[in-house]
C-alpha atoms as a PDB file:
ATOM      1  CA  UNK A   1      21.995   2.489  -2.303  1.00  0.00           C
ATOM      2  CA  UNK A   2      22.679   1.059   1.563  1.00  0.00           C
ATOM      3  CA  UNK A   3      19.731   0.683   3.200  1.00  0.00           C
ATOM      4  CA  UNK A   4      20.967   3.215   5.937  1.00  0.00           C
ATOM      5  CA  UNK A   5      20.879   5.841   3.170  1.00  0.00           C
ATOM      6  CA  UNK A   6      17.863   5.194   1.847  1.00  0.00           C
ATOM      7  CA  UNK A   7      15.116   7.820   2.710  1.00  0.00           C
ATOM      8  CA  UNK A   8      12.039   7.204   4.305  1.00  0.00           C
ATOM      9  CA  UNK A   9       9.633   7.303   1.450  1.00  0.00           C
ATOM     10  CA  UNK A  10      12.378   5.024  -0.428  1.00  0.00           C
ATOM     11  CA  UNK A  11      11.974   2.535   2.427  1.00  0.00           C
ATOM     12  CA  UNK A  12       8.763   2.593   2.203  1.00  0.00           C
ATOM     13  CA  UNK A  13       8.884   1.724  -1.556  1.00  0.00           C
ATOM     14  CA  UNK A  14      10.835  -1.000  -1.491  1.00  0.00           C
ATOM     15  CA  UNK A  15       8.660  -2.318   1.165  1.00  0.00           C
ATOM     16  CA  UNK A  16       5.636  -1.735  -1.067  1.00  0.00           C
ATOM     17  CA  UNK A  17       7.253  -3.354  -4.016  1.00  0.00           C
ATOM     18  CA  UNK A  18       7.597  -7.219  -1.861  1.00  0.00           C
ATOM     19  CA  UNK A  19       3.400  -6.899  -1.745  1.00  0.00           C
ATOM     20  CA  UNK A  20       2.665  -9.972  -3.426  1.00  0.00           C
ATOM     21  CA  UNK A  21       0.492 -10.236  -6.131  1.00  0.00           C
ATOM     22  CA  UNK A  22      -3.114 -10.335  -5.662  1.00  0.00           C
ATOM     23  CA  UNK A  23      -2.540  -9.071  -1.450  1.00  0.00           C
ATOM     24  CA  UNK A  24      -2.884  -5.527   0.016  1.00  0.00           C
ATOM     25  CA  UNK A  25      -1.608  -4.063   2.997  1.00  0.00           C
ATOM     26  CA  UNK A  26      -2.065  -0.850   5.255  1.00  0.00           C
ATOM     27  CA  UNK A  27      -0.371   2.206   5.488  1.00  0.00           C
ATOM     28  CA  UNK A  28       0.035   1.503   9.135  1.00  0.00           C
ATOM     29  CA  UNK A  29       1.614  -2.050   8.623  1.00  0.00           C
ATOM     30  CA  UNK A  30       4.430  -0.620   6.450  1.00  0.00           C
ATOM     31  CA  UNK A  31       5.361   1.985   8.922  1.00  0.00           C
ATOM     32  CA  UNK A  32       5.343  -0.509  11.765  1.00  0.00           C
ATOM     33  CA  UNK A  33       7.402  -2.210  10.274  1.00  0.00           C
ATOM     34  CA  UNK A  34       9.730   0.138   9.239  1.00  0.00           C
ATOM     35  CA  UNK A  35       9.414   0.978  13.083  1.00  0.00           C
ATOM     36  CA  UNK A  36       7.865   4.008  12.652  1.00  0.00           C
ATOM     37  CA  UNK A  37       4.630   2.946  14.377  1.00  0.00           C
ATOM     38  CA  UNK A  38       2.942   6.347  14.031  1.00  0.00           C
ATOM     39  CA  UNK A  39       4.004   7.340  10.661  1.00  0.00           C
ATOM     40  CA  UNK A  40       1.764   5.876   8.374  1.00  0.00           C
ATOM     41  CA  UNK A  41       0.204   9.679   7.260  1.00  0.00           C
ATOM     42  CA  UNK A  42       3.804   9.856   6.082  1.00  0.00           C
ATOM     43  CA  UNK A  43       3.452   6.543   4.056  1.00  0.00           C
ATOM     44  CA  UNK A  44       0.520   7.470   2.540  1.00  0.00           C
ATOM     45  CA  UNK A  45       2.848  10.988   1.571  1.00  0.00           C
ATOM     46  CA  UNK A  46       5.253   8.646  -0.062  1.00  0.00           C
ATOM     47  CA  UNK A  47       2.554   6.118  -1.683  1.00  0.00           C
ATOM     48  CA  UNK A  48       1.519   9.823  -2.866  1.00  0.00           C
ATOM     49  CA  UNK A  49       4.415  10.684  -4.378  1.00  0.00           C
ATOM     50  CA  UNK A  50       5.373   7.048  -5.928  1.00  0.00           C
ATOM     51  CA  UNK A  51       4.063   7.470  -9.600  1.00  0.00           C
ATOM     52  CA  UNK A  52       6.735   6.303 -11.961  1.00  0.00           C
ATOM     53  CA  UNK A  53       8.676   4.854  -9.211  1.00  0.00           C
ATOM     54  CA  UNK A  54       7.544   1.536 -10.384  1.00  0.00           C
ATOM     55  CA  UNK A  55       5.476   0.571  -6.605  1.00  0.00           C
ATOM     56  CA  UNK A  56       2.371  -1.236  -6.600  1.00  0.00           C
ATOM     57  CA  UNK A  57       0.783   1.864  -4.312  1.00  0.00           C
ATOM     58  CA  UNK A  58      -2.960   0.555  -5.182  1.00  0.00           C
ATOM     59  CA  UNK A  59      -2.071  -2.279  -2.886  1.00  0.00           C
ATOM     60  CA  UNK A  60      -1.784  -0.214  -0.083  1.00  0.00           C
ATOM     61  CA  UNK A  61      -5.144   0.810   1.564  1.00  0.00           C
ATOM     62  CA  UNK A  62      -6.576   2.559   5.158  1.00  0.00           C
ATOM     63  CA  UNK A  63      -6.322   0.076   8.312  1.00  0.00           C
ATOM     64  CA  UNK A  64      -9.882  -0.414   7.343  1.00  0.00           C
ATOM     65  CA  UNK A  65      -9.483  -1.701   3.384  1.00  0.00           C
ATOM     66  CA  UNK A  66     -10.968   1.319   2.440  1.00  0.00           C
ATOM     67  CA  UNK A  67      -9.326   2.990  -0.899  1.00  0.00           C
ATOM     68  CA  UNK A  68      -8.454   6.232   0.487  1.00  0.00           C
ATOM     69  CA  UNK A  69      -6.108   7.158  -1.676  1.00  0.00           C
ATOM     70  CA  UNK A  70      -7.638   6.504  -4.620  1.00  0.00           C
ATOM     71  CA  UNK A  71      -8.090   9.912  -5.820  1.00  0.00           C
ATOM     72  CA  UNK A  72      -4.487  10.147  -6.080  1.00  0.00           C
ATOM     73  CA  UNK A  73      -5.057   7.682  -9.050  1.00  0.00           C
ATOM     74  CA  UNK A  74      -5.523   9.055 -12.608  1.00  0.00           C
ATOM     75  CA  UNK A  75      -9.372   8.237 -13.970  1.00  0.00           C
ATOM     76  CA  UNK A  76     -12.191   7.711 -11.842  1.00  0.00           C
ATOM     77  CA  UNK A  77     -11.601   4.228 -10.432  1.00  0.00           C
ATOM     78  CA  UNK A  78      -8.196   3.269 -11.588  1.00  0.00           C
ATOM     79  CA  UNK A  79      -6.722   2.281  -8.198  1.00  0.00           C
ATOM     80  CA  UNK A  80     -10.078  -0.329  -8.089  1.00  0.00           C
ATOM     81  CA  UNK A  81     -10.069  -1.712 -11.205  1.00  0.00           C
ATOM     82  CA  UNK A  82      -5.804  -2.688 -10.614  1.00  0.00           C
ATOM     83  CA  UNK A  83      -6.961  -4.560  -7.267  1.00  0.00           C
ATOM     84  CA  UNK A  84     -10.200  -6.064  -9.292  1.00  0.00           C
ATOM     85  CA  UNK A  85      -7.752  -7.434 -11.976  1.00  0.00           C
ATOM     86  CA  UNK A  86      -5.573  -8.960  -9.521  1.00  0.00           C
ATOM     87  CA  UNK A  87      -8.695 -11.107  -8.025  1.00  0.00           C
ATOM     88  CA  UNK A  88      -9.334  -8.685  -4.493  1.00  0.00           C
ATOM     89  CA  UNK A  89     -13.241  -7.629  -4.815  1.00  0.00           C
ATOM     90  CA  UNK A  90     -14.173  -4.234  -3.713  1.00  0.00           C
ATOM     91  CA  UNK A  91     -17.178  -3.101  -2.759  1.00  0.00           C
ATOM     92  CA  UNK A  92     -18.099   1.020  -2.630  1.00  0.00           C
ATOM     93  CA  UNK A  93     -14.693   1.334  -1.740  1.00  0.00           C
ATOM     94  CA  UNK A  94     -14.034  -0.934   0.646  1.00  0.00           C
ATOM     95  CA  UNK A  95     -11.971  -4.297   0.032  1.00  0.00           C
ATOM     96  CA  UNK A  96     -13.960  -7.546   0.899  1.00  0.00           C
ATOM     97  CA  UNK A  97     -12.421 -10.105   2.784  1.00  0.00           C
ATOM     98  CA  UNK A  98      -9.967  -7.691   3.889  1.00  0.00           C
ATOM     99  CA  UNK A  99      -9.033 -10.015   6.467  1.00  0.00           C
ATOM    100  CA  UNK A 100      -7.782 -12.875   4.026  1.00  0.00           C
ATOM    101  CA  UNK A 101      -6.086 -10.991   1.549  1.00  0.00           C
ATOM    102  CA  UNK A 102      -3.868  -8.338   3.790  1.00  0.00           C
ATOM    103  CA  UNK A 103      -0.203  -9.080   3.987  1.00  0.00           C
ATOM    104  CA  UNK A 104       1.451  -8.050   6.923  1.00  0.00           C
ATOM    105  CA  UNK A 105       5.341  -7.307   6.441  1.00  0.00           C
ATOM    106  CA  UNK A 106       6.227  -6.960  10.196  1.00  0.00           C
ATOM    107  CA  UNK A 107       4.402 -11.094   9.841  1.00  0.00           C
ATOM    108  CA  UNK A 108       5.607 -12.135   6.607  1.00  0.00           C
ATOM    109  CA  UNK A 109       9.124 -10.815   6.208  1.00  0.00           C
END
């Protein structure tokens, strides 16, 4: 597809999907920098809807690096354990060194 008919949420995906490895960003970030500065309820809609879509949506957190969509996860702490096994330590929900490991697209694209 052309990027001016992609949808929103497909935007958003194929932002999601450039995350590196072993980084996370915020649902604010991505809409920023789709330049959509106060959409990023409506990226956490599409990180919602992404399963099977093949988008790393665990790597996208709250402005905070808190896990708040992790309920939309299958088992308890699924959305944790993917960050844990790509090296990012959480702690009661909350990413540690959030700072370090955030990737910012609107920086690093």
């Amino acid at each position: 597809m052309k990027p001016e008919t992609l949808s929103f949420f497909d935007k958003v995906y194929e932002v999601a999907r450039l995350i590196p490895y072993g980084r996370v960003t915020s649902y604010g970030a991505i809409a920023k920098y789709l330049g959509a500065v106060r959409s990023a309820r409506m990226v956490g809609y599409a990180m919602n809807g992404s399963g099977g879509k093949d988008v790393p949506a665990h790597r996208v957190v709250n402005r905070k690096g808190l896990l708040t969509g992790k309920h939309h996860f299958d088992g308890t702490n699924l959305m944790q354990q993917l960050l844990e096994s790509e090296g990012i330590k959480v702690v009661d929900n909350q990413i540690q060194d959030f700072e370090v490991v955030f990737w910012d697209p609107s920086v690093e694209l």
